[in-house]
C-alpha atoms as a PDB file:
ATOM      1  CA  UNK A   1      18.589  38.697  36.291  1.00  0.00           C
ATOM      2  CA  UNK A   2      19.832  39.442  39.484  1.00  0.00           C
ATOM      3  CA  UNK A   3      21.661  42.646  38.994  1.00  0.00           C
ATOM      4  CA  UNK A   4      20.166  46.471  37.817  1.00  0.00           C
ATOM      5  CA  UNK A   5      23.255  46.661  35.333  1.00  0.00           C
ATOM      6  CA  UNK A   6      21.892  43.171  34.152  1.00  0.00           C
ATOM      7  CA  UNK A   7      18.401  44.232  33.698  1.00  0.00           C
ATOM      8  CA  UNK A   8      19.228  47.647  32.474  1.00  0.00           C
ATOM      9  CA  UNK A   9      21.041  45.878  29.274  1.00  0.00           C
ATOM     10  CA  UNK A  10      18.698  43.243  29.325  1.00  0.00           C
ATOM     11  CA  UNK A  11      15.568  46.225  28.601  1.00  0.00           C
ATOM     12  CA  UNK A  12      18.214  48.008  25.799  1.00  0.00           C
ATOM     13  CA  UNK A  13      18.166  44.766  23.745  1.00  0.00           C
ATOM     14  CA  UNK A  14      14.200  45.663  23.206  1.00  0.00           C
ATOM     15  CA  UNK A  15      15.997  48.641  20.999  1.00  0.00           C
ATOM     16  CA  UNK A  16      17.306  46.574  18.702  1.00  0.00           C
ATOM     17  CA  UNK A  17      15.457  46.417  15.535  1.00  0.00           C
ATOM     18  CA  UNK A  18      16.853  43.525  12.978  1.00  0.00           C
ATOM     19  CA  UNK A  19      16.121  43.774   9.245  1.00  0.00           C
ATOM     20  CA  UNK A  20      14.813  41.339   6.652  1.00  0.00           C
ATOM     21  CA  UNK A  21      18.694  40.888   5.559  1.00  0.00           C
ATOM     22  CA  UNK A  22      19.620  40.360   9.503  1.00  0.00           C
ATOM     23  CA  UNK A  23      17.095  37.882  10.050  1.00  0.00           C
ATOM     24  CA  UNK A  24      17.790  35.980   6.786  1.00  0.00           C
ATOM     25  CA  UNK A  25      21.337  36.083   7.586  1.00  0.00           C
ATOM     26  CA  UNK A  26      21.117  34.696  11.400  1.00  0.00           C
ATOM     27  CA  UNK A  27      18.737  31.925   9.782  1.00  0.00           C
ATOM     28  CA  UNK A  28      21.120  31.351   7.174  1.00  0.00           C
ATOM     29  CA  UNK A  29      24.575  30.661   9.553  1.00  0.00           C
ATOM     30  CA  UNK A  30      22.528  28.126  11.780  1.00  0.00           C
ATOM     31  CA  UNK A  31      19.569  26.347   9.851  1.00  0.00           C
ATOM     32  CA  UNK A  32      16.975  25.020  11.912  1.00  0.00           C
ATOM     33  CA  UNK A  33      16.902  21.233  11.070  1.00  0.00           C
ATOM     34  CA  UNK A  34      21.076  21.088  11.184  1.00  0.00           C
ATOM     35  CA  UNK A  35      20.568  21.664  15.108  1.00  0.00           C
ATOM     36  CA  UNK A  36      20.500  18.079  16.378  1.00  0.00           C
ATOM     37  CA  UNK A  37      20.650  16.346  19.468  1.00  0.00           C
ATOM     38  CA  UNK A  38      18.499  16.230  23.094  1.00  0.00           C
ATOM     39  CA  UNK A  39      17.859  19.620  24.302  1.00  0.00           C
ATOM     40  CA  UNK A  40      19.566  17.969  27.745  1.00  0.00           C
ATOM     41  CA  UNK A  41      22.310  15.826  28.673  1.00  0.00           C
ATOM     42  CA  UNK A  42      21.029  12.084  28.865  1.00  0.00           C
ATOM     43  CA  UNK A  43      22.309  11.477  32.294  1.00  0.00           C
ATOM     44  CA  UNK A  44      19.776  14.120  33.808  1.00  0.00           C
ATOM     45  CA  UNK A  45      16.998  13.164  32.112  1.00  0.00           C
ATOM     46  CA  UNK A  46      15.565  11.913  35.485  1.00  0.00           C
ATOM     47  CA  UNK A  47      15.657  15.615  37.013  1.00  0.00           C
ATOM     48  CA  UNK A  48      12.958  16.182  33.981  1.00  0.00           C
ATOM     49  CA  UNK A  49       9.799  17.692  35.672  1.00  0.00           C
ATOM     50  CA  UNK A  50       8.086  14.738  33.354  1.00  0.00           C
ATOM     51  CA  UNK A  51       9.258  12.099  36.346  1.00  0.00           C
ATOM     52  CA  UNK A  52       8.552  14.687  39.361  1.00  0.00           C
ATOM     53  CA  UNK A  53       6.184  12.762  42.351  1.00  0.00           C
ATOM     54  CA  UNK A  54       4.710  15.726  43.645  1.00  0.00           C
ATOM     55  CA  UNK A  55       2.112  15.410  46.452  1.00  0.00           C
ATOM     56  CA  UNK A  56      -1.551  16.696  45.229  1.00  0.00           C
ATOM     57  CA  UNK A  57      -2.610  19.841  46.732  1.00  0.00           C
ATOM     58  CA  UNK A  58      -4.932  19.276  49.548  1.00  0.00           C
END
């Protein structure tokens, strides 16, 4: 966040409170194991930080 509006509405989502029902609910429309795929695109899986060649510290 690079903005005070930003972080302002960022620290008013720490109000919300979700119930049991919520929580079931949000669960319910996206089920865990239907997510599928990489979590990146395939062509930048050479940016990983896995494949970084950084220098030891000295």
């Amino acid at each position: 966040t690079t903005k005070i509006k930003n972080l302002d509405q960022n620290l008013g989502a720490l109000a919300v409170k979700l119930s049991e029902e919520d929580l079931k609910e949000i669960s319910a429309a996206v089920p865990l194991d239907d997510v599928a795929g990489s979590r990146y695109y395939n062509g930048l899986d050479h940016a990983s930080w896995k494949f970084a060649n950084t220098p030891p510290k000295v």
